[in-house]
C-alpha atoms as a PDB file:
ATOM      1  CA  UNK A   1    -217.114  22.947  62.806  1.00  0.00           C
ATOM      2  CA  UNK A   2    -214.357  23.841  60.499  1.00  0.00           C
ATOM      3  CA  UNK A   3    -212.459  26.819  59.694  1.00  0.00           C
ATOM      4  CA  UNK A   4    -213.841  26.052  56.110  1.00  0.00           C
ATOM      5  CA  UNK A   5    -217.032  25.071  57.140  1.00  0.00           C
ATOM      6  CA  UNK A   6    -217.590  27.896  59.040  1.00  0.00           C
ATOM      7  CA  UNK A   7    -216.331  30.627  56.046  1.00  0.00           C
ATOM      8  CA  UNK A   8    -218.220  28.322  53.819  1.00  0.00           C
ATOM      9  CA  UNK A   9    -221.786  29.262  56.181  1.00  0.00           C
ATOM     10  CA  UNK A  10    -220.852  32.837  57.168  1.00  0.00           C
ATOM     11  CA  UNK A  11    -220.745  33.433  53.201  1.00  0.00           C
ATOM     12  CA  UNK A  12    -224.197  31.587  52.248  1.00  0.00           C
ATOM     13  CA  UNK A  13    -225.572  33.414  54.912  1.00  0.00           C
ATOM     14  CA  UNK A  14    -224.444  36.818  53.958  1.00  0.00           C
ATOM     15  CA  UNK A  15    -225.254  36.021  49.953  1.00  0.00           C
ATOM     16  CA  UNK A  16    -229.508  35.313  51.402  1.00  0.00           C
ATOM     17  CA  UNK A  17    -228.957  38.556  54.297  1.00  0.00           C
ATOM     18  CA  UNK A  18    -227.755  41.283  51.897  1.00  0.00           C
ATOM     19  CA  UNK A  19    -230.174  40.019  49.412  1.00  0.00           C
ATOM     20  CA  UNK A  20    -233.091  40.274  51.842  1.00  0.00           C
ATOM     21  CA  UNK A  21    -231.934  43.609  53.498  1.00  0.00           C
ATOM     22  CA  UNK A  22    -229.585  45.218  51.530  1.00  0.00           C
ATOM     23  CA  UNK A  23    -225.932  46.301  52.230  1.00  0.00           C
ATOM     24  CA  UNK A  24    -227.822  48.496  55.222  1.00  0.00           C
ATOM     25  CA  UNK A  25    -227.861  45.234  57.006  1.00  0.00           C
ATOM     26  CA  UNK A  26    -225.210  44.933  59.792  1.00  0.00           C
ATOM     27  CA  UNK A  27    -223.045  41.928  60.001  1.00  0.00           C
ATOM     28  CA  UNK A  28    -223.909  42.047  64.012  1.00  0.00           C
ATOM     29  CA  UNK A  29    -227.404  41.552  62.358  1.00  0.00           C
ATOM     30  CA  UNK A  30    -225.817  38.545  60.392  1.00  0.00           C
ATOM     31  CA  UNK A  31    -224.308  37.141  63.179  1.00  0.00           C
ATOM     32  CA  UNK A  32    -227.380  37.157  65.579  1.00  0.00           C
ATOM     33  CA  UNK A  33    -229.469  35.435  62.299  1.00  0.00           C
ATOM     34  CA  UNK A  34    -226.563  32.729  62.656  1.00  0.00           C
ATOM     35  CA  UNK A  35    -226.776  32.117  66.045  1.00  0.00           C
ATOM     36  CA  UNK A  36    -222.946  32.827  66.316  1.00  0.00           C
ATOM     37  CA  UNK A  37    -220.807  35.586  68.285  1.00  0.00           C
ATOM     38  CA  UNK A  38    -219.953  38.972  66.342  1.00  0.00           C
ATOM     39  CA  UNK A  39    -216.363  37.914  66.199  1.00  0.00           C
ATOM     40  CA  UNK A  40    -216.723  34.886  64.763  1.00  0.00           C
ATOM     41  CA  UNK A  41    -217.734  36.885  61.308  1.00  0.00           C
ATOM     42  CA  UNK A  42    -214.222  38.817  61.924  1.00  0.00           C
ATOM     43  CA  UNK A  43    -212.115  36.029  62.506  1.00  0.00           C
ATOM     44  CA  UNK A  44    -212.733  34.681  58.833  1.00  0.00           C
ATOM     45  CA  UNK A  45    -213.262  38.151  57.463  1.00  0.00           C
ATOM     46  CA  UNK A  46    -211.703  41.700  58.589  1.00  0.00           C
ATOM     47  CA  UNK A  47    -214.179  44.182  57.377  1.00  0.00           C
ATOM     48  CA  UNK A  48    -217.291  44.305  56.225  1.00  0.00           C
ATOM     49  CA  UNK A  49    -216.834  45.248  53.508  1.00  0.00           C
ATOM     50  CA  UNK A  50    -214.213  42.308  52.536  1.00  0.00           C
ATOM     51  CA  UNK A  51    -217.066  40.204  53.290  1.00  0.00           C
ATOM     52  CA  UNK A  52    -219.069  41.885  50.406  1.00  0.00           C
ATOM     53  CA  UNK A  53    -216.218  41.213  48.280  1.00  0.00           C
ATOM     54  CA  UNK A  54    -216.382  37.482  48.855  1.00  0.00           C
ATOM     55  CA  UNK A  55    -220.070  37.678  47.928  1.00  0.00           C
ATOM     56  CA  UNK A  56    -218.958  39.447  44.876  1.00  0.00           C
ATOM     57  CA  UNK A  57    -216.417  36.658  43.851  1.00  0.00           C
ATOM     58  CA  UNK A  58    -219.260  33.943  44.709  1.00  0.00           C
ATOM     59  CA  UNK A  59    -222.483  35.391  43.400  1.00  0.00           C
ATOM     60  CA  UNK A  60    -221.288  37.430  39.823  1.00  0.00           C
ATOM     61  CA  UNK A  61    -217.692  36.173  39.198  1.00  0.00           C
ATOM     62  CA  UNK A  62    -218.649  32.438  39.838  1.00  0.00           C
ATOM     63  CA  UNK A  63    -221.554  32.912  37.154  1.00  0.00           C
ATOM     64  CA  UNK A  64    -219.682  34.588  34.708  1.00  0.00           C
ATOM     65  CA  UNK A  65    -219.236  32.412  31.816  1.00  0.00           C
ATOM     66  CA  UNK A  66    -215.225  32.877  30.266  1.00  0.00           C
ATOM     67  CA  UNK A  67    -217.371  31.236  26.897  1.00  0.00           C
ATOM     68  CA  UNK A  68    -219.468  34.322  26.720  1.00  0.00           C
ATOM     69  CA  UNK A  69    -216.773  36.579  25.206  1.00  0.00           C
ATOM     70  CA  UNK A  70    -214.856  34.513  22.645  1.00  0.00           C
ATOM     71  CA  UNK A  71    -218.936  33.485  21.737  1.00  0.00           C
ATOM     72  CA  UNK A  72    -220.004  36.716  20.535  1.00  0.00           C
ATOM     73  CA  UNK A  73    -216.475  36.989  18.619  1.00  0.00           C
ATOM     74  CA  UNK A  74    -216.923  33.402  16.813  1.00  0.00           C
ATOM     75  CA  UNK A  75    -217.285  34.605  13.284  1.00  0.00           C
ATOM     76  CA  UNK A  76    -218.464  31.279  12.493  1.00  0.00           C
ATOM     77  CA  UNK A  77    -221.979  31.993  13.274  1.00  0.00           C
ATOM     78  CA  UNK A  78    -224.096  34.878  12.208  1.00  0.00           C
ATOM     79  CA  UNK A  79    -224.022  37.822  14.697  1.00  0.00           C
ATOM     80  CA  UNK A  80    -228.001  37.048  15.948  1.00  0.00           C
ATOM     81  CA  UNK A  81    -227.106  33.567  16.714  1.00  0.00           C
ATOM     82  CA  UNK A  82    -224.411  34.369  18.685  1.00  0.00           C
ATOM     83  CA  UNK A  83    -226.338  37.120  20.596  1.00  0.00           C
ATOM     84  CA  UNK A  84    -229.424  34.741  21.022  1.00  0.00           C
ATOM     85  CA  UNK A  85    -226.733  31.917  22.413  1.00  0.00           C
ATOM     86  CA  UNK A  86    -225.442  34.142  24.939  1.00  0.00           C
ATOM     87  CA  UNK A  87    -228.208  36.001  25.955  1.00  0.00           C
ATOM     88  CA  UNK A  88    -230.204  32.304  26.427  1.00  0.00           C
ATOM     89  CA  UNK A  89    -227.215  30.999  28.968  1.00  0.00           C
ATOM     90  CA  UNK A  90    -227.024  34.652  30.578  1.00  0.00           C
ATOM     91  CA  UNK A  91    -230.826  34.761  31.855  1.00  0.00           C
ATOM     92  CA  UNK A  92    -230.217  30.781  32.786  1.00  0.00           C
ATOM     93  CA  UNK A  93    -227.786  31.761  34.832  1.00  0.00           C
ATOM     94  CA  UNK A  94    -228.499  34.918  36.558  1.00  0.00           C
ATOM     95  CA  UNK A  95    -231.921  35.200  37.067  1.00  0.00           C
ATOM     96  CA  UNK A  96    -231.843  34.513  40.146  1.00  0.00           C
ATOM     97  CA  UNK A  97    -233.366  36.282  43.712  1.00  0.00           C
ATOM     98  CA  UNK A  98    -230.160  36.755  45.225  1.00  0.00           C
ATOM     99  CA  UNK A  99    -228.175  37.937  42.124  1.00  0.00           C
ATOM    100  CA  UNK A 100    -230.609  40.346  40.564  1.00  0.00           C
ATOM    101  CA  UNK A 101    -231.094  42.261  44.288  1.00  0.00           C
ATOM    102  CA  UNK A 102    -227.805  42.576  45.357  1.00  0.00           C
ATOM    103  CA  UNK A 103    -226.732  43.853  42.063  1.00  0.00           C
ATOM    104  CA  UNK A 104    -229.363  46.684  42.660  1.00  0.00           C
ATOM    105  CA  UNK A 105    -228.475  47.263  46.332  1.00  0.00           C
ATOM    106  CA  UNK A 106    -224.847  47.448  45.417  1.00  0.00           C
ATOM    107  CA  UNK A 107    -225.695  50.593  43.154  1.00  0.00           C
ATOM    108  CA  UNK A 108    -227.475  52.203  45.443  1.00  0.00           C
ATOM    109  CA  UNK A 109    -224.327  52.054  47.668  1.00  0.00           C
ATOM    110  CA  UNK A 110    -220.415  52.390  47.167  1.00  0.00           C
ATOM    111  CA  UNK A 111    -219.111  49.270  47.305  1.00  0.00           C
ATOM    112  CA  UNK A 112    -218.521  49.451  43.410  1.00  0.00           C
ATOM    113  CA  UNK A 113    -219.832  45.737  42.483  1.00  0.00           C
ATOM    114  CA  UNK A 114    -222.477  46.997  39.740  1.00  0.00           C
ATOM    115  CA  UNK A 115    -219.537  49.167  38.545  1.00  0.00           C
ATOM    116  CA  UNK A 116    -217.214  46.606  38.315  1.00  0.00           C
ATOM    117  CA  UNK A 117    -219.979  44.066  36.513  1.00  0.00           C
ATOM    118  CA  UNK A 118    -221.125  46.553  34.703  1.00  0.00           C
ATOM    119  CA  UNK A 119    -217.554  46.922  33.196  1.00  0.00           C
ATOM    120  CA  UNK A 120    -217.344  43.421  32.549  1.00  0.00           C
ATOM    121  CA  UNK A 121    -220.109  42.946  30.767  1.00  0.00           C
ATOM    122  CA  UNK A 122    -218.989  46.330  28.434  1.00  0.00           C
ATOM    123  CA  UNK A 123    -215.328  44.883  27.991  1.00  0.00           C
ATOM    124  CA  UNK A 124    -216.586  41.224  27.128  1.00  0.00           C
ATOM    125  CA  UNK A 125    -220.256  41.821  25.863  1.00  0.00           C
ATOM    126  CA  UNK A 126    -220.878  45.104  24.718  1.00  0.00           C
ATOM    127  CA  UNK A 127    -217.927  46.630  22.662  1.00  0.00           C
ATOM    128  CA  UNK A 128    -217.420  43.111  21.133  1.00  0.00           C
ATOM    129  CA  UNK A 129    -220.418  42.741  19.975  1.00  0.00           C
ATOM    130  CA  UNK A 130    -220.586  46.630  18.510  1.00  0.00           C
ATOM    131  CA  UNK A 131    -217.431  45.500  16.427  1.00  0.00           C
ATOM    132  CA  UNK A 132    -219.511  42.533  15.422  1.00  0.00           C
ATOM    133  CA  UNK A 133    -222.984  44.568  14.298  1.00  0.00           C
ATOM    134  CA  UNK A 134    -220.191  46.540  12.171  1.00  0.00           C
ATOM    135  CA  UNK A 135    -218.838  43.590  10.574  1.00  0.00           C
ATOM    136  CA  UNK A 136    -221.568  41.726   9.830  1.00  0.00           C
ATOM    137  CA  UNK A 137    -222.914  44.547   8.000  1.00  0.00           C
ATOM    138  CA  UNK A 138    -219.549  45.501   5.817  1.00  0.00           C
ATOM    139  CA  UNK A 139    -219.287  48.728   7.568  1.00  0.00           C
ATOM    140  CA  UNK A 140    -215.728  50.758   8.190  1.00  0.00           C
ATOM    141  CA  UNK A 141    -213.886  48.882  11.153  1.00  0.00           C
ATOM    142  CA  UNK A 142    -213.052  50.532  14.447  1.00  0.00           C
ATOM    143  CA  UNK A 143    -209.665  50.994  12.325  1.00  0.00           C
ATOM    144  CA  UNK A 144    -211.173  53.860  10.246  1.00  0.00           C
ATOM    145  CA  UNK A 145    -213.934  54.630  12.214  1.00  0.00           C
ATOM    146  CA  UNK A 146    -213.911  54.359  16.423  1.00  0.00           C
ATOM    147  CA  UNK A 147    -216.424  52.956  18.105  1.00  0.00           C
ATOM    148  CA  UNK A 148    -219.098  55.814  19.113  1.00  0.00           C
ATOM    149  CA  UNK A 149    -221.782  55.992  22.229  1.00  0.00           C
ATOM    150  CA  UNK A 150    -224.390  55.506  20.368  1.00  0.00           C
ATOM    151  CA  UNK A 151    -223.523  52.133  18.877  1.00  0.00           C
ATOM    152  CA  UNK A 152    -223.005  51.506  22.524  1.00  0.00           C
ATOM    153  CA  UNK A 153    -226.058  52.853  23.909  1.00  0.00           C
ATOM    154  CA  UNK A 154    -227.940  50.411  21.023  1.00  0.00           C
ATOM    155  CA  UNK A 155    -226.601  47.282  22.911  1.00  0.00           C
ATOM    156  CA  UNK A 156    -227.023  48.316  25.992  1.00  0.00           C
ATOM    157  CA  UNK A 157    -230.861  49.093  24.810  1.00  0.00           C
ATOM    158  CA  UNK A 158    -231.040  45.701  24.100  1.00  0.00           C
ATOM    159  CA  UNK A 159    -229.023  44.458  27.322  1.00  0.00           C
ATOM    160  CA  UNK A 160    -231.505  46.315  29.847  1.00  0.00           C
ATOM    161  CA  UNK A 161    -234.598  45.425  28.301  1.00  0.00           C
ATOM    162  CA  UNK A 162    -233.624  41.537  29.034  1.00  0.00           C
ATOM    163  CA  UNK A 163    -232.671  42.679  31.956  1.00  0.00           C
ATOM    164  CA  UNK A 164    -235.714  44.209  32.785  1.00  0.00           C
ATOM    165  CA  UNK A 165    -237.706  40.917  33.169  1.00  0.00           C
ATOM    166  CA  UNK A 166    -235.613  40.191  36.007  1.00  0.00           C
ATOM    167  CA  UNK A 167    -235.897  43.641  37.632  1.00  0.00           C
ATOM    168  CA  UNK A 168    -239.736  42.932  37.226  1.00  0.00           C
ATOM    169  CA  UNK A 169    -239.968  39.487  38.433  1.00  0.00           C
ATOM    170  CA  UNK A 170    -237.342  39.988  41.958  1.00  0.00           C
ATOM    171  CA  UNK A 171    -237.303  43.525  42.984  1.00  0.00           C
ATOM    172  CA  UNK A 172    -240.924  44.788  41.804  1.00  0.00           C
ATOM    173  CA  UNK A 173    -242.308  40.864  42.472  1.00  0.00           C
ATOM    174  CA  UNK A 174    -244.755  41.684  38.916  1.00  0.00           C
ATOM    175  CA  UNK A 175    -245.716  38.814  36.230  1.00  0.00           C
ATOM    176  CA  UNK A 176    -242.684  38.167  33.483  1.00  0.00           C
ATOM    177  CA  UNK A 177    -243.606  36.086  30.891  1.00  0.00           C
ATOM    178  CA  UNK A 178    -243.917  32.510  31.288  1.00  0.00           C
ATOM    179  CA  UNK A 179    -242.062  31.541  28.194  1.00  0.00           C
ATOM    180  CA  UNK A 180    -238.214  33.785  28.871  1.00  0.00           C
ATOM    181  CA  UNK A 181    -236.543  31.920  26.126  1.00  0.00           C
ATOM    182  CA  UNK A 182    -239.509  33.254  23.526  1.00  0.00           C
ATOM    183  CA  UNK A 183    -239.188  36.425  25.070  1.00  0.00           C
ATOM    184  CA  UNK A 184    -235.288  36.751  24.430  1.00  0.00           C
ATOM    185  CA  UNK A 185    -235.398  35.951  21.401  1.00  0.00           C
ATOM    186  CA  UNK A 186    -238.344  38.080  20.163  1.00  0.00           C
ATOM    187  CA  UNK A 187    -235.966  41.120  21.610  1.00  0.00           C
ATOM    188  CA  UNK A 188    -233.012  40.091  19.583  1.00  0.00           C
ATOM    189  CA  UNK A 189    -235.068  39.388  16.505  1.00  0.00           C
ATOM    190  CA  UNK A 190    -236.506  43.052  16.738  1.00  0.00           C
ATOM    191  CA  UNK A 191    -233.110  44.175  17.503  1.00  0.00           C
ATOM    192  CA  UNK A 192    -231.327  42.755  14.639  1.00  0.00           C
ATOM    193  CA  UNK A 193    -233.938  43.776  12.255  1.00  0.00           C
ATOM    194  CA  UNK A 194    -233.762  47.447  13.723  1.00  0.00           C
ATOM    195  CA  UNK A 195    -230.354  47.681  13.954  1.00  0.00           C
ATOM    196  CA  UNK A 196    -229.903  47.018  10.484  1.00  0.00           C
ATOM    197  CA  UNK A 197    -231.314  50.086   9.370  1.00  0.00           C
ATOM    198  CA  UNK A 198    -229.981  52.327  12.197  1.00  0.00           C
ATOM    199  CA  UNK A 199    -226.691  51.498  12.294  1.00  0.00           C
ATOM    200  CA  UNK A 200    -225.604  52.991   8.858  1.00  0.00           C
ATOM    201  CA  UNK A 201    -227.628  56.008   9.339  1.00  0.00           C
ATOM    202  CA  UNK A 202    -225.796  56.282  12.810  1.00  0.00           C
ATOM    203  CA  UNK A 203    -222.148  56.207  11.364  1.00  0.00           C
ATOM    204  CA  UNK A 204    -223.343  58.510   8.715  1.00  0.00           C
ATOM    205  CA  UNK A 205    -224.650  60.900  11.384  1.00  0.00           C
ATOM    206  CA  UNK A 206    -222.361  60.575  14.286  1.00  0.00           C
ATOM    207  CA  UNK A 207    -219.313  61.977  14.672  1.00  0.00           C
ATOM    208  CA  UNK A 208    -218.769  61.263  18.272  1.00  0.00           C
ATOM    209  CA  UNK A 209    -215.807  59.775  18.826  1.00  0.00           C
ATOM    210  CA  UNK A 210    -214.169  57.131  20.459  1.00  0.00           C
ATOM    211  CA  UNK A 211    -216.615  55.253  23.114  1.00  0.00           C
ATOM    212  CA  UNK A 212    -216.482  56.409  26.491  1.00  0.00           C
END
């Protein structure tokens, strides 16, 4: 087999094993599930944990769409179509076994990838569409008034309780509803129509300051 081939395999492999077993699982472990020697893992990878890395390039960089950010900033299009848009192509593309349980093994461990996704989806997702809410509702810009945690802590409300169908459905194996694009959408359309009415009362109230 290839040198290519072989990386190629060891990498599938690893994406289904620290899915299955978490980032407990040994990559002697992996290699015995291959059928290959120990050292053939470490001749294509030197640690561990740059193995995890590569699964971290493949399995959440690979899926992350670069139309995701500049679509929640297209003024074009009211602020609930644009969060319906990318919410629909976000739960098409990660919901998925693999992806939804090694993002929760990874936080229960140090080897920073929910961190680092996390962050992503706050630089690209969440502050931009915070600035967004604000606009769309003629309230002060981030120019006169900083973004605050709360205003943050809204979208990520609305963020984890998509989320949460996936949590349900691979890591606690319980029914999701059968319709996921219905459901996404009811949660925006009760989050628009919320946010509405909280979010001028929140800049009123608030004075946190910048977002942290």
């Amino acid at each position: 087999m290839r040198a290519a081939d072989r990386e190629r395999l060891i990498v599938d492999e690893a994406i289904r094993f620290f899915a299955e077993r978490g980032f407990e699982g040994q990559t002697r472990e992996l290699a015995k599930r291959m059928g290959i020697a120990h050292s053939v893992i470490y001749r294509h990878f030197p640690s561990k944990e740059a193995l995890i890395e590569r699964v971290y390039q493949e399995v959440y960089l690979s899926r992350w769409s670069q139309d995701w950010g500049p679509l929640i900033r297209d003024r074009s299009h009211p602020l609930k179509a644009r969060l319906t848009g990318f919410y629909l192509d976000y739960v098409a593309r990660v919901f998925e076994y693999n992806w939804v349980r090694i993002f929760v093994f990874s936080g229960m461990k140090s080897f920073g990838i929910t961190g680092r996704y996390l962050d992503l989806v706050r630089r690209e997702i969440i502050e931009p569409a915070a600035i967004e809410l604000r606009h769309e509702l003629h309230l002060p810009d981030t120019a006169t008034r900083p973004l605050g945690s709360r205003e943050a802590e809204m979208f990520w409300g609305l963020h984890g309780r998509i989320f949460y169908l996936a949590i349900r459905k691979f890591i606690y194996e319980t029914p999701v509803p059968s319709d996921l694009e219905q459901t996404v959408r009811d949660a925006i359309d009760l989050f628009m129509d919320g946010a509405r009415l909280a979010l001028p009362r929140l800049l009123h109230d608030d004075q946190a300051g910048p977002l942290r």
